[in-house]
Protein backbone atom coordinates (compact mmCIF):
# COMPACT_ATOMS: atom_id res chain seq x y z
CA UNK A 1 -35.36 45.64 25.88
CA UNK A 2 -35.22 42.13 24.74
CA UNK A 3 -32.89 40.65 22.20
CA UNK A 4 -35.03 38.89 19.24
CA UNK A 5 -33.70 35.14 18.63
CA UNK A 6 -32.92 34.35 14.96
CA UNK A 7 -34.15 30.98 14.89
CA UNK A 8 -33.01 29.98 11.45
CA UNK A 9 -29.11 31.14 12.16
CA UNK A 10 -29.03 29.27 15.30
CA UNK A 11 -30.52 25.84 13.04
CA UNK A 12 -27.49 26.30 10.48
CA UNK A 13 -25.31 27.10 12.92
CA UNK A 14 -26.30 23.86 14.83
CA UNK A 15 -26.40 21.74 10.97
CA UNK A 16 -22.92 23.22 10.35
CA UNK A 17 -21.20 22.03 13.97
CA UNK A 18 -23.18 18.67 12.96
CA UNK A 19 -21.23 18.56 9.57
CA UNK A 20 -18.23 19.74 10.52
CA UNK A 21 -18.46 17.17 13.53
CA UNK A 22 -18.98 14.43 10.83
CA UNK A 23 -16.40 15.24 8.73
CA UNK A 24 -13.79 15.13 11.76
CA UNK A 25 -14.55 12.32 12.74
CA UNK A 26 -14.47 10.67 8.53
CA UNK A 27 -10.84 12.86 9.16
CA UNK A 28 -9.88 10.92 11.95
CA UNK A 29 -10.46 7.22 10.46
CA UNK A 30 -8.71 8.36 7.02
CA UNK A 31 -5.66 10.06 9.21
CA UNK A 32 -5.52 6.15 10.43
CA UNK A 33 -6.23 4.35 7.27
CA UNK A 34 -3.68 6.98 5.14
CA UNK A 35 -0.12 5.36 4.85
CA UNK A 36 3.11 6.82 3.63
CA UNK A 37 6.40 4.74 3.27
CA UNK A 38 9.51 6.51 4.04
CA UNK A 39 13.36 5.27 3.96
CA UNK A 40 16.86 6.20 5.75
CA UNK A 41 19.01 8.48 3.65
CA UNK A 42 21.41 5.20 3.28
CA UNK A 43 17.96 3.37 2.29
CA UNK A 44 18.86 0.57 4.67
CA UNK A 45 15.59 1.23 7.00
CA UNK A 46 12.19 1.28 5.51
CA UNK A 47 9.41 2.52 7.68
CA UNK A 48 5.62 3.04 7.09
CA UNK A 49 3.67 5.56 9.28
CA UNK A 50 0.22 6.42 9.18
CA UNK A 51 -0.84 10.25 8.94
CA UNK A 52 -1.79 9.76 13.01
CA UNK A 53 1.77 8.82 13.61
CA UNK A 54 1.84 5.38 13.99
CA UNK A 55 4.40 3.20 12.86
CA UNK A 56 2.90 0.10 11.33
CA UNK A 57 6.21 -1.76 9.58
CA UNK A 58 9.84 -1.26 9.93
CA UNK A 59 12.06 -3.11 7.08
CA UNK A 60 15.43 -3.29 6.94
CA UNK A 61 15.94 -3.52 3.14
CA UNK A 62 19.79 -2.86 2.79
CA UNK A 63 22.48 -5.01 3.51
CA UNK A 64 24.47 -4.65 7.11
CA UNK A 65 27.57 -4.60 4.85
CA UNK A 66 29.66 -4.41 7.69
CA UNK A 67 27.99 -1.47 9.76
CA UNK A 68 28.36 -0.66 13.50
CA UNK A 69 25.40 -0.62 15.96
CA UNK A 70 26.03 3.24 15.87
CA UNK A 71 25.55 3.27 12.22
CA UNK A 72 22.43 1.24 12.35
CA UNK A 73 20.66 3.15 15.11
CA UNK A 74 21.64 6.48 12.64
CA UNK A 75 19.63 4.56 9.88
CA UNK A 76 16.68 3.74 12.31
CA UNK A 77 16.91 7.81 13.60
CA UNK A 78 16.66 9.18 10.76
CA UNK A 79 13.97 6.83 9.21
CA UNK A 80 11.87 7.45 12.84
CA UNK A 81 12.65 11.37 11.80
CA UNK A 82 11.46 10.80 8.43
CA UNK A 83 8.40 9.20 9.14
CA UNK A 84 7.77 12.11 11.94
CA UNK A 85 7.69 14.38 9.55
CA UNK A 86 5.70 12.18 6.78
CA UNK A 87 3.50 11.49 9.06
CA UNK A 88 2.71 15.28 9.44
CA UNK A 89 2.53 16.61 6.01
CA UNK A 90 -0.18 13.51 4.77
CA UNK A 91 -2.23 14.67 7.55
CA UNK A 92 -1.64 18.18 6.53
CA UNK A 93 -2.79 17.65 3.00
CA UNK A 94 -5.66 15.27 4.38
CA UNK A 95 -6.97 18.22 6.33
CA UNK A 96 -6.83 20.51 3.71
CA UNK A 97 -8.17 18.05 1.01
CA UNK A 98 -11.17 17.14 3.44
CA UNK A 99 -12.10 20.90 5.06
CA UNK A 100 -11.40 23.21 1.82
CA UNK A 101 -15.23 23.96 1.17
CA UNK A 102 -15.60 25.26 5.10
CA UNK A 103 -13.91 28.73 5.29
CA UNK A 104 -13.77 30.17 8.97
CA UNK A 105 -16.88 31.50 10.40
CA UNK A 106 -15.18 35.30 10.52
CA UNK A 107 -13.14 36.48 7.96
CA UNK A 108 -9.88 37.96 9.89
């Protein structure tokens, strides 16, 4: 015995990977155009990352004052780790700003 074919559930279900394909890919080019600027604890480093995880400036904005190499690369560390971690949560909230209306297509 033959299965019937429901025509009009496999046409959403086609429109809907279509959409959601879309919107990726509107996710994708505002993950690279979305900026955050993050500094060092000491605020001698300034960094700005996009929500992709690129670095796209480093500043130092603070004065050397007299620090070692060692305490410089700290600054630049823990800016880098900042960023990292910046970088993540804007495309976090991206995601969940752009993909609220689509709920999963199960329930779990």
């Amino acid at each position: 015995m033959g299965r019937e074919i429901d025509e009009s559930w496999i046409e959403d279900a086609v429109e809907r990977y279509r959409r959601i394909e879309a919107l990726q890919a509107e996710f994708e080019e505002a993950a690279r155009d979305l900026t955050v600027t993050v500094h060092s604890p000491d605020g001698l480093v300034e960094l700005v990352v996009t929500a992709t995880g690129a670095i796209t400036d480093v500043r130092i904005t603070g004065a050397f004052g007299g620090r070692t190499s060692a305490e410089l690369s700290q600054s630049i560390q823990a800016a880098v780790t900042a960023a990292a971690d910046a970088a993540k949560w804007a495309r976090e909230k991206l995601h969940i700003e752009m993909f609220a209306s689509y709920r999963p297509l199960r329930e779990v």
